[in-house]
Protein backbone atom coordinates (compact mmCIF):
# COMPACT_ATOMS: atom_id res chain seq x y z
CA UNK A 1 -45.89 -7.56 129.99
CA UNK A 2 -43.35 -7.28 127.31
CA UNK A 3 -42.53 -3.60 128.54
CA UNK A 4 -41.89 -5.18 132.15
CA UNK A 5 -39.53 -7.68 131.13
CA UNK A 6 -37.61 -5.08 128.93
CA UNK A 7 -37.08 -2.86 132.24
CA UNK A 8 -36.29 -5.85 134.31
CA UNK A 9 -33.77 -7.26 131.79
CA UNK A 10 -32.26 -4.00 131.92
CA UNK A 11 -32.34 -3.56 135.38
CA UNK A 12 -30.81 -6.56 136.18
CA UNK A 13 -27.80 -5.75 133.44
CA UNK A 14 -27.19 -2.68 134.96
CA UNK A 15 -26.85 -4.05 138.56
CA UNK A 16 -24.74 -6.68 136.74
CA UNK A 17 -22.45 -3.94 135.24
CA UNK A 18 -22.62 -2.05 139.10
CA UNK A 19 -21.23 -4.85 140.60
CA UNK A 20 -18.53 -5.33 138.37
CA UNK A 21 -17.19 -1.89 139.23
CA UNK A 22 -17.74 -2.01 142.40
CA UNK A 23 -15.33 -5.10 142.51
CA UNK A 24 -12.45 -3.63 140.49
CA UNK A 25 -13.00 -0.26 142.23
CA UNK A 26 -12.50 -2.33 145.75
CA UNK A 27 -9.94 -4.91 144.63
CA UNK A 28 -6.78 -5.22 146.79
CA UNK A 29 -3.37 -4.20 144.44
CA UNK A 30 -1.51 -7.53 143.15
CA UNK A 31 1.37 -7.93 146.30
CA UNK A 32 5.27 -7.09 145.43
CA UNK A 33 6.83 -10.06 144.25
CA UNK A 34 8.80 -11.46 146.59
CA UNK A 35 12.16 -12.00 145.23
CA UNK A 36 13.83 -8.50 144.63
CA UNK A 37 17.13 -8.16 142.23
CA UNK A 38 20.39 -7.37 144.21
CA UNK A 39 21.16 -4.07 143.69
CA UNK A 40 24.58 -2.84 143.79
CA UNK A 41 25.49 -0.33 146.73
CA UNK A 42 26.26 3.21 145.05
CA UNK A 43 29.49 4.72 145.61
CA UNK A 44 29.75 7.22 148.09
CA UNK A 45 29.01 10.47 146.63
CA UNK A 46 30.09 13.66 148.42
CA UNK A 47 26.61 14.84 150.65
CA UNK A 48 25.16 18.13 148.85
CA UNK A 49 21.79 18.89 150.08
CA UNK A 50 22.69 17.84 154.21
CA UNK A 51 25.92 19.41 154.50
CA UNK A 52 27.71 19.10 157.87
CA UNK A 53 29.40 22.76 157.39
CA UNK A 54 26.04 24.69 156.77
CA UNK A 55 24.88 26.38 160.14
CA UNK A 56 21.14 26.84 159.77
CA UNK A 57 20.14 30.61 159.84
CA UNK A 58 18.44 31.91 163.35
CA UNK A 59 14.90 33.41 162.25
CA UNK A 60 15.29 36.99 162.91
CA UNK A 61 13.42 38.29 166.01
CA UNK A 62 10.39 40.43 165.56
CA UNK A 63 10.32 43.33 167.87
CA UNK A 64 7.08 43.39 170.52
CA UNK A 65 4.56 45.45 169.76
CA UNK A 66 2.46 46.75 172.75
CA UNK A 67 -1.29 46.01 172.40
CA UNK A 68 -2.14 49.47 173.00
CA UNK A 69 -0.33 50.33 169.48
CA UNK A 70 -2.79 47.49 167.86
CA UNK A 71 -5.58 48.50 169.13
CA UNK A 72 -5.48 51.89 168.34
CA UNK A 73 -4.35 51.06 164.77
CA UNK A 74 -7.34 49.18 164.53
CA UNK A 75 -9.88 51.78 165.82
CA UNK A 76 -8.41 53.97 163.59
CA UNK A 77 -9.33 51.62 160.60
CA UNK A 78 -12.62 51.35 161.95
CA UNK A 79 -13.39 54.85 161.94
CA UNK A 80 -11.64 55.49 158.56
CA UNK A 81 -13.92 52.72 157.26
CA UNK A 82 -16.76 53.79 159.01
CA UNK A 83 -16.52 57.55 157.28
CA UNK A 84 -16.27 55.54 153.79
CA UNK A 85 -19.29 54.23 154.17
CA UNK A 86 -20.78 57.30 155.49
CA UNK A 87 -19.77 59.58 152.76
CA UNK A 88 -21.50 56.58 150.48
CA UNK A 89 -24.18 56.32 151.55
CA UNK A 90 -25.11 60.28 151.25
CA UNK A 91 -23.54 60.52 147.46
CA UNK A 92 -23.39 57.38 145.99
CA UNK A 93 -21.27 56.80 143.22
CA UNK A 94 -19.37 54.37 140.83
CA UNK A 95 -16.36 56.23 141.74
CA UNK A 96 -16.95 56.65 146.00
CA UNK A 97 -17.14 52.86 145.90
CA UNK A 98 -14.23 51.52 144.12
CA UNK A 99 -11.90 54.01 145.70
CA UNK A 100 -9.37 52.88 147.66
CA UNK A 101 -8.85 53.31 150.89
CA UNK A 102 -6.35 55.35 153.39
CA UNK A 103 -6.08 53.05 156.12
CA UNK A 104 -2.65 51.24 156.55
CA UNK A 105 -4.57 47.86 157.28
CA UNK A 106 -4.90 46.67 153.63
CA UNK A 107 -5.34 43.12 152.64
């Protein structure tokens, strides 16, 4: 009996100590006061960051590239990749697998 009071004493604490967080976690901020000092108007300083005479720079234009020069850059990665793991998989070694590859589509 004296074991089942000491658990629900401490039960009842520790939802006692729960709530209490969960209040101050959930409590609204205090509002702004209301009456705000004057504050004097700064003097007009010359603009720096938005200048009027800066033209913004045109983003250069990337030439097209047809589709048919994409694709076959990426079969030829393919096969390059392929022939890796080819030539690994009938000698392999430390070295075959941490070389690096031809292919001009690197991360």
């Amino acid at each position: 009996m004296e074991m089942f009071l000491m658990g629900l004493c401490v039960s009842v604490f520790g939802l006692a100590v729960a709530a209490v967080a969960f209040g101050a976690a959930t409590r609204a901020e205090a509002p702004a006061p209301v009456v705000q000092p004057a504050i004097a108007a700064p003097k007009e300083a010359p603009a720096r960051f938005f200048s009027d005479g800066v033209v913004p720079a045109v983003p250069a234009v990337r030439p097209q590239i047809p589709i048919e020069v994409l694709l076959q850059q990426i079969e030829n990665h393919v096969r390059l990749e392929q022939a890796v793991a080819e030539s690994f998989l009938e000698f392999p070694t430390h070295a075959v697998l941490h070389s690096k590859t031809t292919s001009a589509l690197v991360n």
